[in-house]
C-alpha atoms as a PDB file:
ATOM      1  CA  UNK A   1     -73.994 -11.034 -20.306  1.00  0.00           C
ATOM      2  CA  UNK A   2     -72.960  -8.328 -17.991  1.00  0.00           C
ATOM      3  CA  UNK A   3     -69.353  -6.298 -19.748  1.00  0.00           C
ATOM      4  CA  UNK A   4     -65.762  -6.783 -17.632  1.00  0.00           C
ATOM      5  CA  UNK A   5     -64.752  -3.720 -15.501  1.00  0.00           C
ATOM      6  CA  UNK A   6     -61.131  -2.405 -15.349  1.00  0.00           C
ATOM      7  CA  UNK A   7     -60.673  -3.396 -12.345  1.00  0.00           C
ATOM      8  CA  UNK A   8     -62.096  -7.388 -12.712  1.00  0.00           C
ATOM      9  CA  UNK A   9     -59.504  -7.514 -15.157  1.00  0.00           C
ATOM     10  CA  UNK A  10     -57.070 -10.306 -14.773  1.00  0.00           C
ATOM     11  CA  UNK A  11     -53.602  -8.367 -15.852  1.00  0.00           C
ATOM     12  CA  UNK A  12     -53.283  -6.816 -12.753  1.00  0.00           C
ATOM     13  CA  UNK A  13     -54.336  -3.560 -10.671  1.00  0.00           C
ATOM     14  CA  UNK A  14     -55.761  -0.691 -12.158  1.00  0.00           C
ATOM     15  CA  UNK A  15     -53.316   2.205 -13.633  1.00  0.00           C
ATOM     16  CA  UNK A  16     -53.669   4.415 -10.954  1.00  0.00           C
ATOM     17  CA  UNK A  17     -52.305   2.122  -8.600  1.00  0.00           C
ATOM     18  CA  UNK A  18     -49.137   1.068 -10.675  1.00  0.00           C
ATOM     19  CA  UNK A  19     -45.737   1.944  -9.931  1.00  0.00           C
ATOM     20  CA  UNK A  20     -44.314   3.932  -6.327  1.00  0.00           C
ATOM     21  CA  UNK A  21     -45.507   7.047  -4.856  1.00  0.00           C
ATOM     22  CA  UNK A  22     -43.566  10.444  -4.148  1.00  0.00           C
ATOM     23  CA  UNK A  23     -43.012   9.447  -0.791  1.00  0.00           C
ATOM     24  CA  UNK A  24     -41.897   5.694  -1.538  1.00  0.00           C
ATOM     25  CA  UNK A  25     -39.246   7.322  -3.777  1.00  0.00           C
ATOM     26  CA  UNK A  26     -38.162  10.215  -1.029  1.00  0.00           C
ATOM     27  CA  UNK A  27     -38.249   7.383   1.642  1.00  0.00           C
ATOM     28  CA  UNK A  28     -35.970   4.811  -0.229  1.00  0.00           C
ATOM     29  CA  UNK A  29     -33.561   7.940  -1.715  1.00  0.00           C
ATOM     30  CA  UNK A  30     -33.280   8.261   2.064  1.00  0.00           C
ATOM     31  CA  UNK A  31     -32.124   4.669   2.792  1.00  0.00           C
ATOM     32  CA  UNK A  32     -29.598   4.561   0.023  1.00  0.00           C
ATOM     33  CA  UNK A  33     -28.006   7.922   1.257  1.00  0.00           C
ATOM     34  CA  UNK A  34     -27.668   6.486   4.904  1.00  0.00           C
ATOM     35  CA  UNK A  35     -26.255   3.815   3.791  1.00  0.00           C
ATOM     36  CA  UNK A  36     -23.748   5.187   1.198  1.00  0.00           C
ATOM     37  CA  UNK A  37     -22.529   7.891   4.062  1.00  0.00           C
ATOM     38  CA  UNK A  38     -22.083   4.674   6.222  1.00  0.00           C
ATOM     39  CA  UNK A  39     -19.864   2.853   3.416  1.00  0.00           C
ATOM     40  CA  UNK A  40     -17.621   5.669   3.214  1.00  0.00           C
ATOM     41  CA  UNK A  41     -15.471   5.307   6.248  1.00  0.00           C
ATOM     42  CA  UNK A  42     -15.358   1.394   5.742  1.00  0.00           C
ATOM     43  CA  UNK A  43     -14.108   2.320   1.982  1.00  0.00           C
ATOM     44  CA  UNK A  44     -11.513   4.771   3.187  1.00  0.00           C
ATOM     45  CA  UNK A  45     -10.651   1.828   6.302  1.00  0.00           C
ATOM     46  CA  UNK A  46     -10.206  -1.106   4.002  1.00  0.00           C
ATOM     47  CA  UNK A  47      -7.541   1.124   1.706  1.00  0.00           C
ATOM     48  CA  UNK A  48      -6.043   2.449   4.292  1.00  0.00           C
ATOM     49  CA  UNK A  49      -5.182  -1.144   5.595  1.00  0.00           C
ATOM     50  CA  UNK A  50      -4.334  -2.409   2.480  1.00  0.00           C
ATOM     51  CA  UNK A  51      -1.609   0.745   1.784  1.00  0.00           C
ATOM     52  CA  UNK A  52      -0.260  -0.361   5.514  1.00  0.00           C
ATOM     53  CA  UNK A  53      -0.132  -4.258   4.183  1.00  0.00           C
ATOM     54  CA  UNK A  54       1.746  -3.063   0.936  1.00  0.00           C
ATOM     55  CA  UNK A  55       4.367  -0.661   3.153  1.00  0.00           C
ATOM     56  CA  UNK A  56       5.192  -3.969   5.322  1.00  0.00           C
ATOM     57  CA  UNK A  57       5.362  -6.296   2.186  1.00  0.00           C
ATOM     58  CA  UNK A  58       7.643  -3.560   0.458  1.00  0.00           C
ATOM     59  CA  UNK A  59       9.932  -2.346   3.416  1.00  0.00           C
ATOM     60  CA  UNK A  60      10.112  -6.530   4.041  1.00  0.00           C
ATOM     61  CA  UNK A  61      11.057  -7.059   0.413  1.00  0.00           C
ATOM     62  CA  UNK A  62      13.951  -4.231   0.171  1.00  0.00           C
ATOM     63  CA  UNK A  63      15.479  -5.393   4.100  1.00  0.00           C
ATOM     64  CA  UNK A  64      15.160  -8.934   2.326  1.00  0.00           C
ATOM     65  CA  UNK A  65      17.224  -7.538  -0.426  1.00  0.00           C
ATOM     66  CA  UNK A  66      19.582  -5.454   1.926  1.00  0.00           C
ATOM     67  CA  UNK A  67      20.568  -8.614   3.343  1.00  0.00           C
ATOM     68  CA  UNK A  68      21.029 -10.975   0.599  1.00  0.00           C
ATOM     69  CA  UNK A  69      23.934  -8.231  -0.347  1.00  0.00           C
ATOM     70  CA  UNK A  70      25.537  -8.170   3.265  1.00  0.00           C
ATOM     71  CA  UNK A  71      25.610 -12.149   2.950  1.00  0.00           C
ATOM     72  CA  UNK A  72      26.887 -12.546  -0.761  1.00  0.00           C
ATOM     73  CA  UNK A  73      29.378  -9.500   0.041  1.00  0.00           C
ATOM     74  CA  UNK A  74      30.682 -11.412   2.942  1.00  0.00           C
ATOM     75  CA  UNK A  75      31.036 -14.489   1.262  1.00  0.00           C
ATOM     76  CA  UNK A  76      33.314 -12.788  -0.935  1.00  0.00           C
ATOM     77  CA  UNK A  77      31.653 -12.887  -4.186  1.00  0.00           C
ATOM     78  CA  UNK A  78      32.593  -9.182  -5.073  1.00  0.00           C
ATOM     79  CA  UNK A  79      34.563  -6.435  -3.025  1.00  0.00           C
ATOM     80  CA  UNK A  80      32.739  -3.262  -1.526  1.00  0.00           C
ATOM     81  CA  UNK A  81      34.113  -0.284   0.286  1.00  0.00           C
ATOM     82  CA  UNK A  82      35.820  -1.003   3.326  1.00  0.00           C
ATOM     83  CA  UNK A  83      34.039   0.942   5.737  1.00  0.00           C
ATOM     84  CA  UNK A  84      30.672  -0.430   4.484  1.00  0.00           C
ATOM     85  CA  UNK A  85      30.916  -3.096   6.557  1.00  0.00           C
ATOM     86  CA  UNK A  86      29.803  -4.983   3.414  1.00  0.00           C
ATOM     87  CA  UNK A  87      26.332  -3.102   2.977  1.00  0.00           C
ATOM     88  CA  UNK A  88      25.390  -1.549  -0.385  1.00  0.00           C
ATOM     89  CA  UNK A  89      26.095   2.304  -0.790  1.00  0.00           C
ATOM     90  CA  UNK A  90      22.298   2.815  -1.644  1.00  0.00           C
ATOM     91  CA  UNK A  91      18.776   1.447  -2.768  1.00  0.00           C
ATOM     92  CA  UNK A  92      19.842   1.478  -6.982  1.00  0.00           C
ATOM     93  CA  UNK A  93      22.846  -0.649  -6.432  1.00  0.00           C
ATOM     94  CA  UNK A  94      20.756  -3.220  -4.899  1.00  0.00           C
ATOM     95  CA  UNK A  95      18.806  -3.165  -8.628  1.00  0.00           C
ATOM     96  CA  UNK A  96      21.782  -2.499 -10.818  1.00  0.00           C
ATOM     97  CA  UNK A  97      23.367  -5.538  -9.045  1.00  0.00           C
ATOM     98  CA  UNK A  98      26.556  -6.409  -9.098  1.00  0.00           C
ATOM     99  CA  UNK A  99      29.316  -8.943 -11.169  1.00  0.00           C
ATOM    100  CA  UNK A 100      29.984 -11.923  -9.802  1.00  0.00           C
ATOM    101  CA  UNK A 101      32.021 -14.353 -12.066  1.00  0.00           C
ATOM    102  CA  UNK A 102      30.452 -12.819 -15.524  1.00  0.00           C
ATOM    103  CA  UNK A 103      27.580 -12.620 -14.536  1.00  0.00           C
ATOM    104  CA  UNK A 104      24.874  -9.454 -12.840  1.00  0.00           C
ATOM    105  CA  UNK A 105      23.802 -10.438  -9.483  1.00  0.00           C
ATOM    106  CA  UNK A 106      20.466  -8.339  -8.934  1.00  0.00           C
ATOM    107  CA  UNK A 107      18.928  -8.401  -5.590  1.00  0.00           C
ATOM    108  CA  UNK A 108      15.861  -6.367  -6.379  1.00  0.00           C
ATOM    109  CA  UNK A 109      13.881  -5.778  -9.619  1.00  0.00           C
ATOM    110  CA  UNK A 110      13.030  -2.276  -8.915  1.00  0.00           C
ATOM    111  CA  UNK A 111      13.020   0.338  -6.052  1.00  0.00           C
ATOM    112  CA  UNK A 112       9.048  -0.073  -4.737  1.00  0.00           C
ATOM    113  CA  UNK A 113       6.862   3.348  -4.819  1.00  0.00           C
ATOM    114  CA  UNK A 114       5.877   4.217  -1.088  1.00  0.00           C
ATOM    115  CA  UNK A 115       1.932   3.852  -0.560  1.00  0.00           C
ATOM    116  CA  UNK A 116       1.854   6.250   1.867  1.00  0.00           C
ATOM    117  CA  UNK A 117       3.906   9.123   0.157  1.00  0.00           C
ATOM    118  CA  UNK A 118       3.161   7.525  -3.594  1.00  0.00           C
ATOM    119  CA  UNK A 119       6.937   8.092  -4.375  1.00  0.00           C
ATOM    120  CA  UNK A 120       9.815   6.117  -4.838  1.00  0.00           C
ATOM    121  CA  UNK A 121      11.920   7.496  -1.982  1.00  0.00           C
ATOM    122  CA  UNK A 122      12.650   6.048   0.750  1.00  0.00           C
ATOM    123  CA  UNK A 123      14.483   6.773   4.072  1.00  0.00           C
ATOM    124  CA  UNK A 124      17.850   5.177   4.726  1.00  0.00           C
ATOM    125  CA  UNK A 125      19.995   4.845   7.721  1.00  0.00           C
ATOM    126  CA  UNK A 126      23.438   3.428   7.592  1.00  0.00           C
ATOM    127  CA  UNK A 127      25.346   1.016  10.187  1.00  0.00           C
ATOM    128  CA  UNK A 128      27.017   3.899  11.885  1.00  0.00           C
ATOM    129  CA  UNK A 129      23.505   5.720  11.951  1.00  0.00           C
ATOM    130  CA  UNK A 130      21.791   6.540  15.714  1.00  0.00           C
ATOM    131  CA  UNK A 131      18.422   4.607  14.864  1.00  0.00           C
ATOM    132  CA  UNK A 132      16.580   7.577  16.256  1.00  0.00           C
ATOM    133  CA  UNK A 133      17.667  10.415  14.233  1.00  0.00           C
ATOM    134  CA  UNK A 134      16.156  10.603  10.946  1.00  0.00           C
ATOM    135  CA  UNK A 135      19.061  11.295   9.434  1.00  0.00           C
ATOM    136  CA  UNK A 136      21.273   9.097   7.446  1.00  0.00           C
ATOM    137  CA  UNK A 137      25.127   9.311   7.276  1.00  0.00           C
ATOM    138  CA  UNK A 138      25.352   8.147   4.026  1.00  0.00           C
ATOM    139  CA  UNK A 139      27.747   5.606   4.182  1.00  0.00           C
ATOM    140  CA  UNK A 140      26.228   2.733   3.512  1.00  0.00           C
ATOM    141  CA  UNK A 141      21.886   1.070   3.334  1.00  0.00           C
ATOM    142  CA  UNK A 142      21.935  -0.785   6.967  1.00  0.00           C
ATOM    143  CA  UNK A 143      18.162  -0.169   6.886  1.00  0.00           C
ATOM    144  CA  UNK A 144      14.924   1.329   5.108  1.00  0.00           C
ATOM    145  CA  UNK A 145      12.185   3.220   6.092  1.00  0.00           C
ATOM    146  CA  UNK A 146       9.237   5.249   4.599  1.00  0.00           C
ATOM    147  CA  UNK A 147       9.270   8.959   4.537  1.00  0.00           C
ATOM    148  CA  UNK A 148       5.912   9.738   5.648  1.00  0.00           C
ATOM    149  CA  UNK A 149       4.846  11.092   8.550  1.00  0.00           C
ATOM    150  CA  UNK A 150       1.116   9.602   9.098  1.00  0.00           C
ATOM    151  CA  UNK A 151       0.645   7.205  11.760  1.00  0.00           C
ATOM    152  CA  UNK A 152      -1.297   3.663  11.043  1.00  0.00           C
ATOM    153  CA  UNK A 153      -4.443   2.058  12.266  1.00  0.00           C
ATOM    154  CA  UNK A 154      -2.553   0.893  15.305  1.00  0.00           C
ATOM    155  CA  UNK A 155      -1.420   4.177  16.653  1.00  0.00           C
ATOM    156  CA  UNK A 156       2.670   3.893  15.516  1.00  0.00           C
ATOM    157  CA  UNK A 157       3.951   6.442  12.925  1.00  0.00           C
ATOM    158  CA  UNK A 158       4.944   4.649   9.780  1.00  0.00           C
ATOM    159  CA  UNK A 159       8.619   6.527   9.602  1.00  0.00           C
ATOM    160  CA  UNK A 160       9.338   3.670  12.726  1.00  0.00           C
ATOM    161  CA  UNK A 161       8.428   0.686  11.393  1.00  0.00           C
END
């Protein structure tokens, strides 16, 4: 009876010929970069849209608040300054709330941080305000805006929206 070989074996190929070569290894190293350095920018895209989605959801929540004040104050429910036109006088009042009958009427659990400038501050203008100065009067919150001065995937600067 003639002896097995290595390579008749039936486990597979011979040990030489296991595993990848230098330039299999180079060659896919070389892939994976191209495609990580692609990635990038469609990482850096996707959170850059999602910051712009939470600025509109924010700046719509505090307006939303803004107005739910104006329409309680002119229903009567609690006095305000007369020459607020029946605004509130800024952003915390709108989370403090205010009494109504014994009880705290809030209109907005918290002042929202700013995605784009990661803060908590906000620009204001009030009724009496020119809308295109960036500069608020003071007397009253007519509207908000965000502070920062990048512009967004679709070429307006935040500070306008």
């Amino acid at each position: 009876m003639k002896a097995a070989r290595k390579s008749d074996c039936p486990r597979g190929p011979r040990a030489e010929e296991r595993g990848l070569t230098l330039v299999e290894l180079i060659v896919t190293c070389f892939i994976l970069a191209i495609l990580a350095t692609a990635a990038v920018p469609l990482a850096r895209f996707e959170i850059k849209r999602q910051n712009e989605r939470q600025l509109r959801y924010d700046l719509w929540e505090m307006r939303g608040a803004i107005d739910k004040y104006k329409d309680a104050a002119d229903r009567g429910a609690f006095q305000t300054k007369v020459d607020s036109q029946n605004y509130p006088p800024d952003l915390e009042t709108l989370v403090k709330g205010m009494d109504v009958q014994g009880k705290k009427l809030r209109f907005l659990r918290k002042i929202p941080i700013d995605p784009m400038t990661k803060q908590a501050e906000w620009g204001v203008r009030s009724m009496q305000d020119d809308p295109e100065t960036g500069s608020s009067g003071g007397q009253n919150v007519f509207d908000v805006f965000s502070k920062s001065t990048g512009t967004a995937l679709d070429g307006t600067k935040y500070s306008t929206w």
